[in-house]
Protein backbone atom coordinates (compact mmCIF):
# COMPACT_ATOMS: atom_id res chain seq x y z
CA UNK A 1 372.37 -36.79 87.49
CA UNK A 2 369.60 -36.63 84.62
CA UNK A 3 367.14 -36.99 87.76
CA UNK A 4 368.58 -33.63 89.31
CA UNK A 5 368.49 -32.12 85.72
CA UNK A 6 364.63 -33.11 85.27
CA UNK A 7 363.68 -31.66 88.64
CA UNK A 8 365.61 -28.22 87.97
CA UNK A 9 363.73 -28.08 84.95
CA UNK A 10 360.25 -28.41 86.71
CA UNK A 11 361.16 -25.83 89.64
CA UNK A 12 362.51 -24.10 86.88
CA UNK A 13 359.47 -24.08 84.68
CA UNK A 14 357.38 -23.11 87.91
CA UNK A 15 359.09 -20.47 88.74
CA UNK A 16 358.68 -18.75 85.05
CA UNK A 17 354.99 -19.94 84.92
CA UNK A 18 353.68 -19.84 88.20
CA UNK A 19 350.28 -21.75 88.52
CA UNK A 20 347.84 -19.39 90.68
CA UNK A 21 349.60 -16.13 90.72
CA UNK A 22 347.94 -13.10 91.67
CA UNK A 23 345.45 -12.40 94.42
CA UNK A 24 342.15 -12.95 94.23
CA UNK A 25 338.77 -12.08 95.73
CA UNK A 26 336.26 -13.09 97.57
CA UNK A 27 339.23 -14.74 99.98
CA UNK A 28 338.79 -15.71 103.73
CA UNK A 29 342.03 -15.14 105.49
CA UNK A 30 345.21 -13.08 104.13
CA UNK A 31 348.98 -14.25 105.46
CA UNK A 32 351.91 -12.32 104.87
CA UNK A 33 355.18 -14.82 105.63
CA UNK A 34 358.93 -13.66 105.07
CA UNK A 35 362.23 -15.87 105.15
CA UNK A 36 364.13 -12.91 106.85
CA UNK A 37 367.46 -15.17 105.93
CA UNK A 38 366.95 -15.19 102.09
CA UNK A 39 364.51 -12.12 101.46
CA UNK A 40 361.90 -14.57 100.71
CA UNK A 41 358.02 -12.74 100.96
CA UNK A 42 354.55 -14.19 99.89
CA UNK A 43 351.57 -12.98 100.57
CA UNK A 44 348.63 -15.73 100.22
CA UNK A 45 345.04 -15.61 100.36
CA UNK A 46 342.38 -18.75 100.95
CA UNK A 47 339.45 -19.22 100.85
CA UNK A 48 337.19 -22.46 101.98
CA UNK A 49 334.07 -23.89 101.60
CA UNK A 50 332.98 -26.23 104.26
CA UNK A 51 336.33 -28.07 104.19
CA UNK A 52 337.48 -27.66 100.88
CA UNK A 53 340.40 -25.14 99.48
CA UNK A 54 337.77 -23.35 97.29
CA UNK A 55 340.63 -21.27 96.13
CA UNK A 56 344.62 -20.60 97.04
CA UNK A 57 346.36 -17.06 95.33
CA UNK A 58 348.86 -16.04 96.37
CA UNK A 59 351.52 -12.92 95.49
CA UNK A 60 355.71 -13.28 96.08
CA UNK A 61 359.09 -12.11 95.44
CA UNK A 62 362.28 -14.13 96.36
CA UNK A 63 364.62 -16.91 95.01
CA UNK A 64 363.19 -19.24 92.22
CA UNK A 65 362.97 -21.96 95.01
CA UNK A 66 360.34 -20.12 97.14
CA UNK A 67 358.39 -19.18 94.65
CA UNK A 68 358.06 -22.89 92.37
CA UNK A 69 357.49 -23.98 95.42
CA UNK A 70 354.09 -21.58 95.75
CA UNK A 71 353.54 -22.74 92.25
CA UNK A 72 353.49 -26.14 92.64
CA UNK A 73 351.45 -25.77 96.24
CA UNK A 74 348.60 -24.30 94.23
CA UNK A 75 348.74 -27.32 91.54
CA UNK A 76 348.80 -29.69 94.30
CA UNK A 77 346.04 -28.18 96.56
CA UNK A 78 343.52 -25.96 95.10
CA UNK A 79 340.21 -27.03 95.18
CA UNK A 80 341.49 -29.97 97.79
CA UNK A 81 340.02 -30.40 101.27
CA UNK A 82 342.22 -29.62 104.34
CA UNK A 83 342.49 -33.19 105.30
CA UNK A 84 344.34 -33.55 102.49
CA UNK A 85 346.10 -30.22 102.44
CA UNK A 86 347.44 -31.67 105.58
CA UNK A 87 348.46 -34.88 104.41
CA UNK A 88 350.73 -33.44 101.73
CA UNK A 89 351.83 -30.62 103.85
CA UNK A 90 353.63 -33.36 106.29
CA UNK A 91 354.80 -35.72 103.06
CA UNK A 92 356.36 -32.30 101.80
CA UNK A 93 358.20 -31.39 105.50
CA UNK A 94 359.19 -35.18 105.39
CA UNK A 95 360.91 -34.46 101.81
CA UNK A 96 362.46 -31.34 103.28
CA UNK A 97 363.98 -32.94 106.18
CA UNK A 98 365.55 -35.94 103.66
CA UNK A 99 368.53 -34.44 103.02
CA UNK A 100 368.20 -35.77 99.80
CA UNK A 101 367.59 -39.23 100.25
CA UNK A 102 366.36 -40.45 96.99
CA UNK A 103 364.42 -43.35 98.91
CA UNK A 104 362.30 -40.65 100.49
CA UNK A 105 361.51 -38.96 97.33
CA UNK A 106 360.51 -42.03 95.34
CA UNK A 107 358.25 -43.15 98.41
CA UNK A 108 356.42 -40.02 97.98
CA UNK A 109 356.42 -39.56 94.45
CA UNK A 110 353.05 -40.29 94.21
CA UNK A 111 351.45 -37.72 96.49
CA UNK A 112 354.04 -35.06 95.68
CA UNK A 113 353.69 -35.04 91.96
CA UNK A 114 356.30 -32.10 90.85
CA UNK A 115 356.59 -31.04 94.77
CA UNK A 116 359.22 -34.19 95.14
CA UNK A 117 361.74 -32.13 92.34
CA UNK A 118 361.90 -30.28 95.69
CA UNK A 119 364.14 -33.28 97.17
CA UNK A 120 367.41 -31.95 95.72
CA UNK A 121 366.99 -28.51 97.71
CA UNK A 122 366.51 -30.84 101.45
CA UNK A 123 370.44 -31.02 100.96
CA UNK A 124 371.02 -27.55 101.92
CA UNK A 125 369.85 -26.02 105.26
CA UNK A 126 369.76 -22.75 104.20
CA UNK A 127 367.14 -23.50 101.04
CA UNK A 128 364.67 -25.00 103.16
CA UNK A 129 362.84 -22.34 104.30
CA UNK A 130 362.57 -20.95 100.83
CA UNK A 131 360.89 -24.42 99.38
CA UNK A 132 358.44 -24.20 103.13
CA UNK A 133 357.58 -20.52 102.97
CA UNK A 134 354.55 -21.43 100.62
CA UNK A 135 353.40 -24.18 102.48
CA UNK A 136 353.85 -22.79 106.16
CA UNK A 137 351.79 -19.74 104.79
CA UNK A 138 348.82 -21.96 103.87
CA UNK A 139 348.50 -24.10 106.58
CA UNK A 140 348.18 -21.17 108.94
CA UNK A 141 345.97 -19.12 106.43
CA UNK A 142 343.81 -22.30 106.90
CA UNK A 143 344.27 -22.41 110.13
CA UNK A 144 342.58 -19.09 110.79
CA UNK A 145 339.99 -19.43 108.39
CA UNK A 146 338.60 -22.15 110.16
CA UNK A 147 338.99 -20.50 113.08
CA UNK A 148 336.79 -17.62 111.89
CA UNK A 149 334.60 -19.65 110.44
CA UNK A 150 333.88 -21.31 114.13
CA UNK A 151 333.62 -17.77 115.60
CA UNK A 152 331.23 -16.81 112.83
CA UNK A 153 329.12 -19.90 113.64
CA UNK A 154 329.33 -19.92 117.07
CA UNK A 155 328.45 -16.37 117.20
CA UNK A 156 325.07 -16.94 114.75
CA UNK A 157 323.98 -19.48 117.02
CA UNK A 158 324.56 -17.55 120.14
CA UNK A 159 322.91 -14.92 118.31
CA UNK A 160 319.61 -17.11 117.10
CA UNK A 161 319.45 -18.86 120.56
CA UNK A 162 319.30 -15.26 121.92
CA UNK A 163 316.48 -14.09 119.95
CA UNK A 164 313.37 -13.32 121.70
CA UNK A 165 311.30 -15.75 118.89
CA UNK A 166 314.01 -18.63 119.29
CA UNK A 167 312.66 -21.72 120.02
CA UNK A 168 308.90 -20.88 119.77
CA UNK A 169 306.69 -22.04 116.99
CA UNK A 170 305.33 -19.79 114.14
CA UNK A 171 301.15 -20.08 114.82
């Protein structure tokens, strides 16, 4: 029971001192997500370098779950590359689907820093969402910034390629 106390106290403290709060600019992609069953909303920006989080910000209203858990996603990630945004995106779905299996939450202890006082909230269906919100909203913010970033890329090549002094040598 002292466990449980400890990790209220972190979402807790995360909640009243979110890490990252506020949008920022320059950004790459903006996401809006909503949990439609709890009122959850956050609205989170990214923006990468190359493949690195250069920075996560992010804007929210909703339960204390959904938005410790945006706090502790920016703590976790910022400044990270996406390989291992990734990594701890699945360790923290693998926490959430525990159902509170204190086993799970000491294996990934390690990589989840204060994301495993999370493990408590895998008991109950319905708080889920809230803890994934965050972390659902950044992997498909990241998703389409790379995506753009391809198209940009793709297109400046085309685009050089194209040019009627492409491929011939200054004289």
């Amino acid at each position: 029971m002292q466990l449980e106390s400890m990790y209220q106290e972190i979402i807790l403290d995360h909640y009243r001192r979110p890490k990252g709060r506020g949008l920022r600019e320059p950004y790459d992609i903006e996401v809006h997500h909503v949990n439609p069953t709890c009122g959850d909303e956050i609205t989170l920006r990214v923006r990468l370098s190359g493949n690195e989080i250069q920075d996560i910000s992010y804007e929210g209203m909703g339960c204390s779950i959904s938005q410790a858990s945006a706090s502790v996603l920016y703590e976790l990630l910022d400044g990270k590359d996406i390989a291992h945004m990734l990594a701890t995106g699945d360790d923290f779905r693998t926490l959430m689907q525990s159902k509170g299996d204190p086993t799970v939450a000491e294996k990934l202890e390690d990589s989840l820093e204060d994301a495993v006082a999370f493990a408590g909230v895998s008991k109950y269906p319905s708080r889920i969402k809230c803890a994934l919100m965050s972390w659902m909203a950044l992997k498909d913010a990241t998703a389409q910034a790379l995506t753009a970033h391809e198209q940009s890329s793709s297109q400046t090549t085309h685009l050089q390629s194209s040019s009627p002094t492409a491929g011939k040598e200054n004289t």
